[in-house]
N, C-alpha and C. Protein backbone atom coordinates (compact mmCIF):
# COMPACT_ATOMS: atom_id res chain seq x y z
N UNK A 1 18.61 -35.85 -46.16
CA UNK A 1 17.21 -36.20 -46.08
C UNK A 1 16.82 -37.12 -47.23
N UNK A 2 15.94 -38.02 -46.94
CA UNK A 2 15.59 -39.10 -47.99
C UNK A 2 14.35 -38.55 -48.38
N UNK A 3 14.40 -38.91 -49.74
CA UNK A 3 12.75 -38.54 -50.68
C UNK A 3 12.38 -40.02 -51.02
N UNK A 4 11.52 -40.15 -50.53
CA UNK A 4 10.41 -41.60 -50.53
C UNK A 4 9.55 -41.68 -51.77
N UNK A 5 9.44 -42.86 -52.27
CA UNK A 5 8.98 -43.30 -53.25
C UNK A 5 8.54 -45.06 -53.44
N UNK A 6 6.80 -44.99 -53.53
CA UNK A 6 6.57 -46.19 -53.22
C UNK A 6 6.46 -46.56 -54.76
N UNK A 7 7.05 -48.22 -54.82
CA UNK A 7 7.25 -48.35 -56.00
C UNK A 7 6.25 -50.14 -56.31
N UNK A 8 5.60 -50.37 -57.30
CA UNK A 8 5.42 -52.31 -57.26
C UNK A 8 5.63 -51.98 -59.09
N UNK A 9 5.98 -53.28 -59.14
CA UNK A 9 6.14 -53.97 -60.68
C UNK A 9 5.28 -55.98 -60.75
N UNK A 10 4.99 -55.33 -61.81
CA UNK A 10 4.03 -56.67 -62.28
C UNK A 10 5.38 -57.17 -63.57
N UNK A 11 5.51 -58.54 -63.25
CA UNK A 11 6.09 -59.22 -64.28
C UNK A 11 5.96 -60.42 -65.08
N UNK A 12 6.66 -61.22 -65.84
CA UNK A 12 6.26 -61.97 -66.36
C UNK A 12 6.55 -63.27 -65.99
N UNK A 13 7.29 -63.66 -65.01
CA UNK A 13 7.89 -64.55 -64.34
C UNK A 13 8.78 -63.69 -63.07
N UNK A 14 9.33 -65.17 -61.99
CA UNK A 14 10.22 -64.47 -60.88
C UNK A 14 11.64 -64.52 -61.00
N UNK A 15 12.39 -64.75 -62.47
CA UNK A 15 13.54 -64.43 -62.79
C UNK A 15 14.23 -63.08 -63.47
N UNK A 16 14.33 -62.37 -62.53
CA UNK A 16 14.75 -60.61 -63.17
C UNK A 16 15.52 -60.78 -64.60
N UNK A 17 16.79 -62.17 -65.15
CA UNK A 17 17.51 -62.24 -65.81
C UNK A 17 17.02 -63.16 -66.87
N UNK A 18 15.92 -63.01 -66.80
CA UNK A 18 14.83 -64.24 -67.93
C UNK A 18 13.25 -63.58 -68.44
N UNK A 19 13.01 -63.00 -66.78
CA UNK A 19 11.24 -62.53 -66.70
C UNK A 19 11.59 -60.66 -67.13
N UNK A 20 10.65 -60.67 -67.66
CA UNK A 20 10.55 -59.08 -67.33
C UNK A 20 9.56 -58.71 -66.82
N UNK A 21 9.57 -56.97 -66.89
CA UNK A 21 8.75 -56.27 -66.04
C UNK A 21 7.63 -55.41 -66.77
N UNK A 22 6.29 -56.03 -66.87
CA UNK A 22 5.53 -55.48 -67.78
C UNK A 22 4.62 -54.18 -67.29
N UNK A 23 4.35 -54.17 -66.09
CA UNK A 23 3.90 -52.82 -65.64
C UNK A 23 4.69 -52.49 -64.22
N UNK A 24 4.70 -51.36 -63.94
CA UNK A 24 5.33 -50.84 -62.95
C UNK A 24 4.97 -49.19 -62.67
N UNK A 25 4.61 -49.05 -61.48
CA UNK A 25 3.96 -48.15 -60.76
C UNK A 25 4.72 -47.13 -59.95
N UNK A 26 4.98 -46.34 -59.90
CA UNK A 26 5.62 -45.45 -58.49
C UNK A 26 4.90 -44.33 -58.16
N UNK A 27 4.51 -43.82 -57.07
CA UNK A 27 3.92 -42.79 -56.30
C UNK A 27 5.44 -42.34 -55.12
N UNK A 28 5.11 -40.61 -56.10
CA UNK A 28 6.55 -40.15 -54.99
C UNK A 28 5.90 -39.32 -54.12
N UNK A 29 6.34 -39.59 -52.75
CA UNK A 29 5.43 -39.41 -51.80
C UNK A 29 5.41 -37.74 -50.96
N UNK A 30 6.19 -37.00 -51.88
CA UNK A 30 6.21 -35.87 -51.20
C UNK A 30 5.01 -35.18 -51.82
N UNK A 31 4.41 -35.49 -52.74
CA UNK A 31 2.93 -35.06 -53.48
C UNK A 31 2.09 -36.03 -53.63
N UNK A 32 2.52 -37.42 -53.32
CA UNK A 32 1.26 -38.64 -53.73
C UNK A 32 1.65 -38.08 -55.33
N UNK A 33 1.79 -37.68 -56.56
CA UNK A 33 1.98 -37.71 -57.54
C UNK A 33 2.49 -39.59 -58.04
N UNK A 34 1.27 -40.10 -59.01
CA UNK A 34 1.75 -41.36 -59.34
C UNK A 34 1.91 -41.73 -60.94
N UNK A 35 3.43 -42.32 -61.20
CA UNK A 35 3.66 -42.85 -62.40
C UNK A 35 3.37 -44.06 -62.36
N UNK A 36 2.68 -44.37 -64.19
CA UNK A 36 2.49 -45.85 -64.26
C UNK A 36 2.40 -45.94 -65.41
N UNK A 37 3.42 -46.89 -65.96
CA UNK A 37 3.82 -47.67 -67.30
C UNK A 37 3.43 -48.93 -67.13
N UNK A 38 2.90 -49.42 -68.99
CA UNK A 38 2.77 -50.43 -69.18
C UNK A 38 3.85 -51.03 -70.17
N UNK A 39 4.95 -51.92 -70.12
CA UNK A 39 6.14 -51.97 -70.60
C UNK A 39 5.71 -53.21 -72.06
N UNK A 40 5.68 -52.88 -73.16
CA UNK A 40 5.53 -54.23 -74.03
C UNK A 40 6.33 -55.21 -73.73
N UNK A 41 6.48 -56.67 -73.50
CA UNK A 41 7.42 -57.59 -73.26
C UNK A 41 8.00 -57.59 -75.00
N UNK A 42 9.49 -57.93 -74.19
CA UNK A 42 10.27 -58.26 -75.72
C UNK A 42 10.34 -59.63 -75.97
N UNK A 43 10.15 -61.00 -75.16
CA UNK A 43 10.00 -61.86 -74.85
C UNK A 43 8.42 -62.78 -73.82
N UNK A 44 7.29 -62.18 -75.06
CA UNK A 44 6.32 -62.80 -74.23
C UNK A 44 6.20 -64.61 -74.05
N UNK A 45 6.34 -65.24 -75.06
CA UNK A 45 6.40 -66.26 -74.53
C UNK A 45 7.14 -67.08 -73.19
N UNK A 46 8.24 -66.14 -72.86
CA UNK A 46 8.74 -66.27 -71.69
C UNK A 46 7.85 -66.42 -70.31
N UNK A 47 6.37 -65.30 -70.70
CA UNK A 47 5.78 -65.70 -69.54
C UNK A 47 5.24 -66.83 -68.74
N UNK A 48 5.30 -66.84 -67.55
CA UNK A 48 4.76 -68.20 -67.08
C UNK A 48 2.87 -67.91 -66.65
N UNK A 49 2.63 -69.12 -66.98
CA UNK A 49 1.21 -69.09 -66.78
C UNK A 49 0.55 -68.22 -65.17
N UNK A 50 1.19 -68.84 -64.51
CA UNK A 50 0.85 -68.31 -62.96
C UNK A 50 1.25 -66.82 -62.75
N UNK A 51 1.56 -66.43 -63.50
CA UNK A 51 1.99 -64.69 -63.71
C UNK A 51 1.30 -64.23 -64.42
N UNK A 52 0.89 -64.52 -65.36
CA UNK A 52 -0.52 -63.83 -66.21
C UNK A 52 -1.84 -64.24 -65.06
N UNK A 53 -1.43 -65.26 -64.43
CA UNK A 53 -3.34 -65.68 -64.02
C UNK A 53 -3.20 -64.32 -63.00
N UNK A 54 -2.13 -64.29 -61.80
CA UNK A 54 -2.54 -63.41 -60.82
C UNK A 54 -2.57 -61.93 -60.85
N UNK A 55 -2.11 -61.58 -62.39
CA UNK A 55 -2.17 -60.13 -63.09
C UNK A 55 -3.38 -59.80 -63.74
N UNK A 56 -4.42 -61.15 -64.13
CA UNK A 56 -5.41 -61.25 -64.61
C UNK A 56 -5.01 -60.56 -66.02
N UNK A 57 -4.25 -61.19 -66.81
CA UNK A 57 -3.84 -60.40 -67.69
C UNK A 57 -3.36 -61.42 -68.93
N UNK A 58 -3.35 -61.50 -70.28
CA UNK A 58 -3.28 -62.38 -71.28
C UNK A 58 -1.82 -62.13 -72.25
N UNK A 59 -1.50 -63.08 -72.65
CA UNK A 59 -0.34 -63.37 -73.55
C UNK A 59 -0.54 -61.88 -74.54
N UNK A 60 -2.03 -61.80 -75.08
CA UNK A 60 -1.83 -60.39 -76.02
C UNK A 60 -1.83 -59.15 -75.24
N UNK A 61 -2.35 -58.82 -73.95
CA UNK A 61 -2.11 -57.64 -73.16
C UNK A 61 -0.72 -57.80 -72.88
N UNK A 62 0.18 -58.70 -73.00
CA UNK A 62 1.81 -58.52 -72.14
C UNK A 62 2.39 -57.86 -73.68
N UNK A 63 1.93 -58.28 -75.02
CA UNK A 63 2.27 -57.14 -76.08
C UNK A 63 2.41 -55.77 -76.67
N UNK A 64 1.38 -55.59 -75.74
CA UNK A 64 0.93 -53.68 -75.96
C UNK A 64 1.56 -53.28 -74.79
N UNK A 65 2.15 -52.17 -74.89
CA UNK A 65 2.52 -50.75 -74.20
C UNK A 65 3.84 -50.09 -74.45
N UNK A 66 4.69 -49.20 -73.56
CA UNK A 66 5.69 -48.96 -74.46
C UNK A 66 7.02 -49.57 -74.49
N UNK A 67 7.93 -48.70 -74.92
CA UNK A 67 9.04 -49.55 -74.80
C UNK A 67 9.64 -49.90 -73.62
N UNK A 68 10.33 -50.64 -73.49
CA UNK A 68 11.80 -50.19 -72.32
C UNK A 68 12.49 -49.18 -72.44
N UNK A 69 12.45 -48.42 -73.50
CA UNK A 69 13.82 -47.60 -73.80
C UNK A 69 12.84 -46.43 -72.87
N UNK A 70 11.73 -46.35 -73.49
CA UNK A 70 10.69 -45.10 -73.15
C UNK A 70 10.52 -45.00 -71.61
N UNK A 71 10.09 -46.03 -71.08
CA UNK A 71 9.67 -46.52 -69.49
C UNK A 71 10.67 -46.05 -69.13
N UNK A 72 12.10 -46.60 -69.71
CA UNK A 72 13.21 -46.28 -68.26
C UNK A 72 13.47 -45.02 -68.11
N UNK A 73 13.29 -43.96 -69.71
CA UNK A 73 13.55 -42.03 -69.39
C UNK A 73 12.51 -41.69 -69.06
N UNK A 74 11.00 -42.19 -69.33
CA UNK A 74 9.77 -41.56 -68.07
C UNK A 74 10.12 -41.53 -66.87
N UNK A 75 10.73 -42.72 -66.31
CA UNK A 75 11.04 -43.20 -64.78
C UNK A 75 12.07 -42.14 -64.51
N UNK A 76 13.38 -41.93 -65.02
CA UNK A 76 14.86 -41.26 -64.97
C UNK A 76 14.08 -39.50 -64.54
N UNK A 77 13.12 -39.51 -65.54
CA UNK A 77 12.49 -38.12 -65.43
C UNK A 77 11.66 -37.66 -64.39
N UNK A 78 11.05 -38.47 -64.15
CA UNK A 78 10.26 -38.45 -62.54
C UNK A 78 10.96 -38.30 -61.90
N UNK A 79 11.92 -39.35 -61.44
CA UNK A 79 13.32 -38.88 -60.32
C UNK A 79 13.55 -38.05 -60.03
N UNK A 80 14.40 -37.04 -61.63
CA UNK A 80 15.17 -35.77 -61.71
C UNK A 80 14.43 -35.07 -60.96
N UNK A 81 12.95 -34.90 -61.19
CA UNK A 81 12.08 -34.01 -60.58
C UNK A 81 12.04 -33.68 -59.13
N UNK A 82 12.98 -34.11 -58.53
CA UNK A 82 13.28 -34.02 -56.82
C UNK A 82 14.27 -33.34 -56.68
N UNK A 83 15.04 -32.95 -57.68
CA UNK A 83 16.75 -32.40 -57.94
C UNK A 83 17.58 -32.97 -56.50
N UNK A 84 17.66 -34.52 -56.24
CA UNK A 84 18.33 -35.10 -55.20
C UNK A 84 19.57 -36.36 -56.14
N UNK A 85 20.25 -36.57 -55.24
CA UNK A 85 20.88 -37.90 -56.20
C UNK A 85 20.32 -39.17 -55.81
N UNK A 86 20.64 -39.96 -56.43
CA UNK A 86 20.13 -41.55 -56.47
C UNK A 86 20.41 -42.00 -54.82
N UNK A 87 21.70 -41.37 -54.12
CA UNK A 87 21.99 -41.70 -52.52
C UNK A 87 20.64 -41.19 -51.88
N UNK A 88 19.53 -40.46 -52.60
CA UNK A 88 18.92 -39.51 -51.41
C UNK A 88 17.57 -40.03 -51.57
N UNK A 89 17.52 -41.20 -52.59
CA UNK A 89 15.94 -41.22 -53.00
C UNK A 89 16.16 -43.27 -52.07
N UNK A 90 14.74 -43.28 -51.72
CA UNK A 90 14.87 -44.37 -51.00
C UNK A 90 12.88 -45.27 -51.83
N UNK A 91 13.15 -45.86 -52.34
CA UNK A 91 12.09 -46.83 -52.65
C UNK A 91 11.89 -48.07 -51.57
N UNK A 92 10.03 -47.57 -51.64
CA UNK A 92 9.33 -48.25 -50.56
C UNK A 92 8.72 -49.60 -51.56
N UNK A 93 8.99 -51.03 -51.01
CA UNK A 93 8.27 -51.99 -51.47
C UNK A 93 7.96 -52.46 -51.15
N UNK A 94 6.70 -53.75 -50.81
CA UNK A 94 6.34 -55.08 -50.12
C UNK A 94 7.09 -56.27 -51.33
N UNK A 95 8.05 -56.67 -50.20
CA UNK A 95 9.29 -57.32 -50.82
C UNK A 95 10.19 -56.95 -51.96
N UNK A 96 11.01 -55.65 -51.14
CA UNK A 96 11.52 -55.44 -51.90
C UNK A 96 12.63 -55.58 -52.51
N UNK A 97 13.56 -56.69 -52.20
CA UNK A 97 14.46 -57.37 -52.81
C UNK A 97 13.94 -57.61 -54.28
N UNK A 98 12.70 -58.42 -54.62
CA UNK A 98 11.91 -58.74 -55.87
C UNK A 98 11.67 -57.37 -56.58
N UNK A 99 11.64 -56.32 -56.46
CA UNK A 99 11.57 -55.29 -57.44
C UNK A 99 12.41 -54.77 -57.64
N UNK A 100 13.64 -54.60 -56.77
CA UNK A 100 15.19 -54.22 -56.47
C UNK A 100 15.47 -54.78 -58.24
N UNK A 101 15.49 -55.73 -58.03
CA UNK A 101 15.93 -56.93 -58.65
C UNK A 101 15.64 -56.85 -60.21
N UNK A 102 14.60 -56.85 -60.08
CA UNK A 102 13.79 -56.49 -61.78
C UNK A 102 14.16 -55.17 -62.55
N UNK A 103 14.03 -54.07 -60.81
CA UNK A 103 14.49 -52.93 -61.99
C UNK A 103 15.86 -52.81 -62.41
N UNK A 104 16.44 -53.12 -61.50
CA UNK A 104 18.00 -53.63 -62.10
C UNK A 104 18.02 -54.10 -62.91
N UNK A 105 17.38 -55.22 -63.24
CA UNK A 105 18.06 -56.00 -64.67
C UNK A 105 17.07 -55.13 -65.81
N UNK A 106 16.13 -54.27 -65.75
CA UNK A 106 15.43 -53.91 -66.77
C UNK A 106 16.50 -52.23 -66.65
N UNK A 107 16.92 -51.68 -65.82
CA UNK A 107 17.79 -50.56 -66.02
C UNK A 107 19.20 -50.84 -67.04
N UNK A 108 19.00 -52.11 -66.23
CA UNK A 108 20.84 -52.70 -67.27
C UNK A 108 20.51 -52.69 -68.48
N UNK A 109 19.61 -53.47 -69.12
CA UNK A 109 19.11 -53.93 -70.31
C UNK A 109 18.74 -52.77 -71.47
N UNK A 110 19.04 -51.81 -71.18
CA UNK A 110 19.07 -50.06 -71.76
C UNK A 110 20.29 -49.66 -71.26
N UNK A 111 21.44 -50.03 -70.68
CA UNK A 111 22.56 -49.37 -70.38
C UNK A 111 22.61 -48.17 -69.51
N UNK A 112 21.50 -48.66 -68.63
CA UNK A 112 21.50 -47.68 -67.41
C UNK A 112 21.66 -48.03 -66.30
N UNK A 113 21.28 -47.29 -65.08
CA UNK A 113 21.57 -47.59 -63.46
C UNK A 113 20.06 -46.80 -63.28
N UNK A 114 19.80 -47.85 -62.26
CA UNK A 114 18.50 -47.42 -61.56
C UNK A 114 18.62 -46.11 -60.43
N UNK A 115 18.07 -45.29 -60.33
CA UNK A 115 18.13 -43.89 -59.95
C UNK A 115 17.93 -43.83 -58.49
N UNK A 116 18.05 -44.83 -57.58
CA UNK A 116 17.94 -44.87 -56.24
C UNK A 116 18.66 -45.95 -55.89
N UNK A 117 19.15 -45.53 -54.68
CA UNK A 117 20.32 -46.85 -53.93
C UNK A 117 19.24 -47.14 -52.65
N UNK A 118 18.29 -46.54 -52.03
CA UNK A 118 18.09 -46.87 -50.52
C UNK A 118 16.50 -47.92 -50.80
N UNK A 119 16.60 -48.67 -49.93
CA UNK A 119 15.28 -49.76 -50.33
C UNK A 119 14.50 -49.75 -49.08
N UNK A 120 12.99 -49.76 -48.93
CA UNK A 120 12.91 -50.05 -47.68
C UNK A 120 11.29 -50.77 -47.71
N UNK A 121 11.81 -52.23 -47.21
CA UNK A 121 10.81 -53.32 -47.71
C UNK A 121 9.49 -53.01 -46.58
N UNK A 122 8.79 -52.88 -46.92
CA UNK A 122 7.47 -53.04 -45.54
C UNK A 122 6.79 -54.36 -45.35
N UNK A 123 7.48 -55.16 -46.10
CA UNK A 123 7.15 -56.92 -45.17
C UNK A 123 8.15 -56.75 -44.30
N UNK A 124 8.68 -56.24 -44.08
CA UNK A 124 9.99 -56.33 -42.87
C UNK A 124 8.92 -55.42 -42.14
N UNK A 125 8.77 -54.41 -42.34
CA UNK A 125 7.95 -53.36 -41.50
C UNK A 125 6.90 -54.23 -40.93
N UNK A 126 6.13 -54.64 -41.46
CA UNK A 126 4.51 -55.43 -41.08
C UNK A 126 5.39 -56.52 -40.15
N UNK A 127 5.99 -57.16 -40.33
CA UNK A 127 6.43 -58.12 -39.54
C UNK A 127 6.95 -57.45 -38.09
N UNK A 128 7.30 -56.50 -38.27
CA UNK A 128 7.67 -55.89 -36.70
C UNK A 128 6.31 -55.18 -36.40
N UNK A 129 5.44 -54.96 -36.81
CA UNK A 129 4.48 -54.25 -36.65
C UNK A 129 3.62 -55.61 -35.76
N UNK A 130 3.71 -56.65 -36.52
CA UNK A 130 2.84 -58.36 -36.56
C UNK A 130 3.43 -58.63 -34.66
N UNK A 131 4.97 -58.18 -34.88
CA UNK A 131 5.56 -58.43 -33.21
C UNK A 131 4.93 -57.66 -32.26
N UNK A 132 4.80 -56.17 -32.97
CA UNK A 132 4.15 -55.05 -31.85
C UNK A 132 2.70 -55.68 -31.34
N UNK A 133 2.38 -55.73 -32.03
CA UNK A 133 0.71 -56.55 -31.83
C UNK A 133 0.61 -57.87 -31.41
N UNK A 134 1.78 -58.88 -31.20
CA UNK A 134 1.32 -59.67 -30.49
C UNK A 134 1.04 -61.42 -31.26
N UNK A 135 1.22 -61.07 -32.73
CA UNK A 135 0.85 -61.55 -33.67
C UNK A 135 1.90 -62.82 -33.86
N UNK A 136 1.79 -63.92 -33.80
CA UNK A 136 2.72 -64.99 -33.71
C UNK A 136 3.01 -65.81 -35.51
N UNK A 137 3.88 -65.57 -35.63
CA UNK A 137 4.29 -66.02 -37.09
C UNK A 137 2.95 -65.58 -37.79
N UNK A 138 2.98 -64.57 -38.55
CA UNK A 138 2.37 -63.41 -39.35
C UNK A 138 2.14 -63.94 -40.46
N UNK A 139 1.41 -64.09 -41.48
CA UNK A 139 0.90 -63.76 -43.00
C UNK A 139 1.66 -62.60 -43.61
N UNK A 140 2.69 -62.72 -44.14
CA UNK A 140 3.03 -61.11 -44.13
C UNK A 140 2.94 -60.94 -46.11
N UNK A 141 1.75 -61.67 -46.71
CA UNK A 141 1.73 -60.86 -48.14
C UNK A 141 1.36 -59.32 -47.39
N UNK A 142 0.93 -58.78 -48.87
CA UNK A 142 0.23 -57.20 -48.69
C UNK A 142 -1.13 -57.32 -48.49
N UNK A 143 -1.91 -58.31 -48.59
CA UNK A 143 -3.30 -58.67 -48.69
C UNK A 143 -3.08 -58.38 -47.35
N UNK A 144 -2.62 -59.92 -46.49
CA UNK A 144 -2.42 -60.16 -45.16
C UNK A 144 -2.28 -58.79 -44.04
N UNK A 145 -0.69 -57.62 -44.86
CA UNK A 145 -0.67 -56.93 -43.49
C UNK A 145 -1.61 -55.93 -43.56
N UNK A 146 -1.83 -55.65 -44.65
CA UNK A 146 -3.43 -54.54 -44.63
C UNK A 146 -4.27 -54.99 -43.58
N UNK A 147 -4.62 -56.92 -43.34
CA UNK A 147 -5.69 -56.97 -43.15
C UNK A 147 -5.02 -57.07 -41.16
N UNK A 148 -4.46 -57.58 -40.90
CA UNK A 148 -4.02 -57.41 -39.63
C UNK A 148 -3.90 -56.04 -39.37
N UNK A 149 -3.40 -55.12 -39.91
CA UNK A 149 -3.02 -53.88 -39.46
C UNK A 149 -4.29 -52.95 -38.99
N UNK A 150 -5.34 -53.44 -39.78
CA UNK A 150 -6.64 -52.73 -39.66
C UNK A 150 -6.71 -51.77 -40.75
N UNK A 151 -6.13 -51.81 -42.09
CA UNK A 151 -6.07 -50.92 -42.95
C UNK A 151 -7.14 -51.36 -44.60
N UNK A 152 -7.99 -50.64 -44.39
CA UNK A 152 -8.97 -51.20 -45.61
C UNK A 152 -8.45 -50.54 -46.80
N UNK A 153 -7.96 -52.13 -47.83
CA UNK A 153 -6.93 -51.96 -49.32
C UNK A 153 -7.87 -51.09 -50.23
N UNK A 154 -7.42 -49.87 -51.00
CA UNK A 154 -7.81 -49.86 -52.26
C UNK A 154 -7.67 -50.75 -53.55
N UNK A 155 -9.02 -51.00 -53.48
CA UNK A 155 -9.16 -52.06 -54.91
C UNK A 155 -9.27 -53.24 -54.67
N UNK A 156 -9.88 -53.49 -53.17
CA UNK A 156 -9.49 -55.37 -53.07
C UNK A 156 -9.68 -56.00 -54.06
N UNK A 157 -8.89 -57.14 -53.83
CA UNK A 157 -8.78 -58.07 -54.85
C UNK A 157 -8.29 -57.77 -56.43
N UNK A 158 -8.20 -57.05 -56.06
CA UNK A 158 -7.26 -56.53 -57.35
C UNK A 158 -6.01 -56.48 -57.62
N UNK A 159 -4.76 -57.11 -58.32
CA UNK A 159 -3.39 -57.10 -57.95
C UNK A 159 -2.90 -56.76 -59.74
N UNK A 160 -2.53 -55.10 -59.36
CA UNK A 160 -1.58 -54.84 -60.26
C UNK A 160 -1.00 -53.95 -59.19
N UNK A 161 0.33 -53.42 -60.14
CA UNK A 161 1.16 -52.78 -59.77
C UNK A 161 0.44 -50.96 -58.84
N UNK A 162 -0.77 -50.23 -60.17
CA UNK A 162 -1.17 -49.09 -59.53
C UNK A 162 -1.82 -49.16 -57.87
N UNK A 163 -2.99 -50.15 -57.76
CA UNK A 163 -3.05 -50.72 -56.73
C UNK A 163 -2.21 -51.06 -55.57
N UNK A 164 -1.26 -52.20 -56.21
CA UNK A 164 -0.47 -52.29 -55.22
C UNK A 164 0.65 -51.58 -54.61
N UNK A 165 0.82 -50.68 -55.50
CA UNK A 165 1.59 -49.40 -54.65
C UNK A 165 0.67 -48.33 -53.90
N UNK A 166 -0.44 -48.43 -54.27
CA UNK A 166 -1.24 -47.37 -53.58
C UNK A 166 -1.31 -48.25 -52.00
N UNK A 167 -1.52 -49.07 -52.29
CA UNK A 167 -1.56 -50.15 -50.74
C UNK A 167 -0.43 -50.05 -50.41
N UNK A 168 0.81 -50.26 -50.61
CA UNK A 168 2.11 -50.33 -49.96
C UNK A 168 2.40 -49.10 -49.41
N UNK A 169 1.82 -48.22 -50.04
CA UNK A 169 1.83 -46.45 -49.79
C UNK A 169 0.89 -46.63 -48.12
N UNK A 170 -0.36 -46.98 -48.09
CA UNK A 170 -0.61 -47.05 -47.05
C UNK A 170 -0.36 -47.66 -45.90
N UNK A 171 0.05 -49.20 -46.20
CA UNK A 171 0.93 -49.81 -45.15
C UNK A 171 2.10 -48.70 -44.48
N UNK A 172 3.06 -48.09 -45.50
CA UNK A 172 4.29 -47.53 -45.11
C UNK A 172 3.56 -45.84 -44.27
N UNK A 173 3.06 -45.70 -44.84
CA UNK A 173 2.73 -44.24 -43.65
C UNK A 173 1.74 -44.63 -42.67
N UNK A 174 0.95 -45.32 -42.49
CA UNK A 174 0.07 -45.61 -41.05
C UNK A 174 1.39 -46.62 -40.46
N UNK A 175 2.28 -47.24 -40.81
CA UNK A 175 3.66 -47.43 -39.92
C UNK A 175 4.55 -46.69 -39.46
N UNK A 176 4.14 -45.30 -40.34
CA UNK A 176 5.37 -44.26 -39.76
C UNK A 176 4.33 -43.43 -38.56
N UNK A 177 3.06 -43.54 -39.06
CA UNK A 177 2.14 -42.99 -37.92
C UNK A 177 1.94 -43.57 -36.75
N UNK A 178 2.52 -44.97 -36.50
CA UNK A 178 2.72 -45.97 -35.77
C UNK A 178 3.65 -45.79 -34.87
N UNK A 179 4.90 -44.95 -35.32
CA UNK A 179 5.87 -44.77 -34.73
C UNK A 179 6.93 -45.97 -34.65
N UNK A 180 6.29 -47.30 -35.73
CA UNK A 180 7.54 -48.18 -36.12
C UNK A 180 8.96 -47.38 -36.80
N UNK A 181 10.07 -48.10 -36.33
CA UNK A 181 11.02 -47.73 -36.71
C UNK A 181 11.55 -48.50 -37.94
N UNK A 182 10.91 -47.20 -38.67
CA UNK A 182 11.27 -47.90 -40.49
C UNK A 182 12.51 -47.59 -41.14
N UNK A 183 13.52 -46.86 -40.72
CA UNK A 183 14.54 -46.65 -40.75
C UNK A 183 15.25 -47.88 -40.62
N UNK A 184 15.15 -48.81 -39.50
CA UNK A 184 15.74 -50.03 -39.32
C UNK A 184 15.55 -51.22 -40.60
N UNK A 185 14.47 -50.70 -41.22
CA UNK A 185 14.24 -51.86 -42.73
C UNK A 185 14.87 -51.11 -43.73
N UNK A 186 15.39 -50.34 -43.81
CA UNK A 186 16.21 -49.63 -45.03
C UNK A 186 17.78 -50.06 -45.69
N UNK A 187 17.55 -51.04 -46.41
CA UNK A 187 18.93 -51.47 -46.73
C UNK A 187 19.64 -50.72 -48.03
N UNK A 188 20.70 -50.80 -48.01
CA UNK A 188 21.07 -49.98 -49.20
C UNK A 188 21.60 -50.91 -50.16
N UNK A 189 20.98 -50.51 -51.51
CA UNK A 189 21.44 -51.79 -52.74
C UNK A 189 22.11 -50.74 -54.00
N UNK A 190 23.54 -50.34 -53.98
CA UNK A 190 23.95 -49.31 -55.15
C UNK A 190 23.84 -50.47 -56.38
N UNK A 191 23.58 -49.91 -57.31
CA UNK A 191 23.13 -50.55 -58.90
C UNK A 191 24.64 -50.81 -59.36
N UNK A 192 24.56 -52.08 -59.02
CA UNK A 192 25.97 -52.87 -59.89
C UNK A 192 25.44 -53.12 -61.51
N UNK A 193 26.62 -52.95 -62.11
CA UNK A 193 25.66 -52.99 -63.66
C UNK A 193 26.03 -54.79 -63.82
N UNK A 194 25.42 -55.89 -64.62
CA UNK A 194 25.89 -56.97 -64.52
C UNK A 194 27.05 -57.37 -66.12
N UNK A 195 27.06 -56.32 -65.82
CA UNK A 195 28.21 -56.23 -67.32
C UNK A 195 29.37 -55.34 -66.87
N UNK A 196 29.51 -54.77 -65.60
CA UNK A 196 30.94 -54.75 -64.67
C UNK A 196 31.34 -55.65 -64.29
């Protein structure tokens, strides 16, 4: 049995091996129980302008919060809290290749492995959902499938990570209430370290 966990990360750019990951959110869905870190960048000037504008967020806010070292055993610790292994836990994202991605290189970067192998993107979901309905080449941000789906976002207009997992949270269960087959978007990504 898989334990679900909707996850978004706000970063500083779209290179996992350059950008980092300054906040990041997860809600594990067998309680709605939600974690949320704000990660200090170790490299703020790295950020790119167009990543602070749509975080609404400034060169001195990407300085404050905690570490990486801290974020990644808060995160490790939440996990444990399911007593399942990393095969059994499956993270829900809107595009989730792009967070796959980040937490990997921010798990490596502490000499760890990210605590879940199963991924399961809900732009893939909305897009079969976009087919069920009829919907001809789709909008498929998270703004977009909220708004096709008929699902009113917490926090419009608002784009951080707490938000946007609370929205991805709702996309992914009014799709399972849908009776889309979300099983079929579940790819499996085991945490290669990039120093194997």
């Amino acid at each position: 049995m898989l334990h679900y966990y909707v996850i978004d990360t706000e970063t500083t750019g779209l290179k996992p091996a350059y950008h980092e990951i300054t906040q990041i959110s997860i809600i594990r869905c067998t309680d709605r129980h939600q974690l949320s870190k704000f990660i200090k960048a170790e490299h703020p000037r790295r950020a790119t302008p167009i990543a602070l504008e749509i975080t609404g967020r400034t060169m001195q806010d990407i300085q404050h919060g905690e570490s990486k070292e801290a974020v990644v055993a808060a995160v490790d610790k939440f996990f444990a809290a399911d007593g399942v292994t990393a095969e059994h836990r499956c993270m829900v994202a809107h595009n989730a290749p792009f967070d796959k991605n980040f937490c990997h290189a921010l798990w490596d970067s502490v000499g760890s492995k990210f605590q879940a192998i199963c991924w399961l993107d809900t732009k893939t979901l909305a897009k079969a959902w976009a087919n069920k309905l009829g919907i001809i080449k789709p909008k498929l941000t998270l703004t977009a499938s909220l708004e096709f789906t008929g699902l009113t976002p917490v926090d419009p207009g608002v784009h951080n990570a707490i938000s946007d997992s609370r929205n991805t949270y709702l996309l992914m269960k009014r799709g399972m209430d849908e009776g889309l087959d979300h099983l079929a978007c579940i790819k499996r990504y085991p945490h290669t370290s990039s120093n194997e």
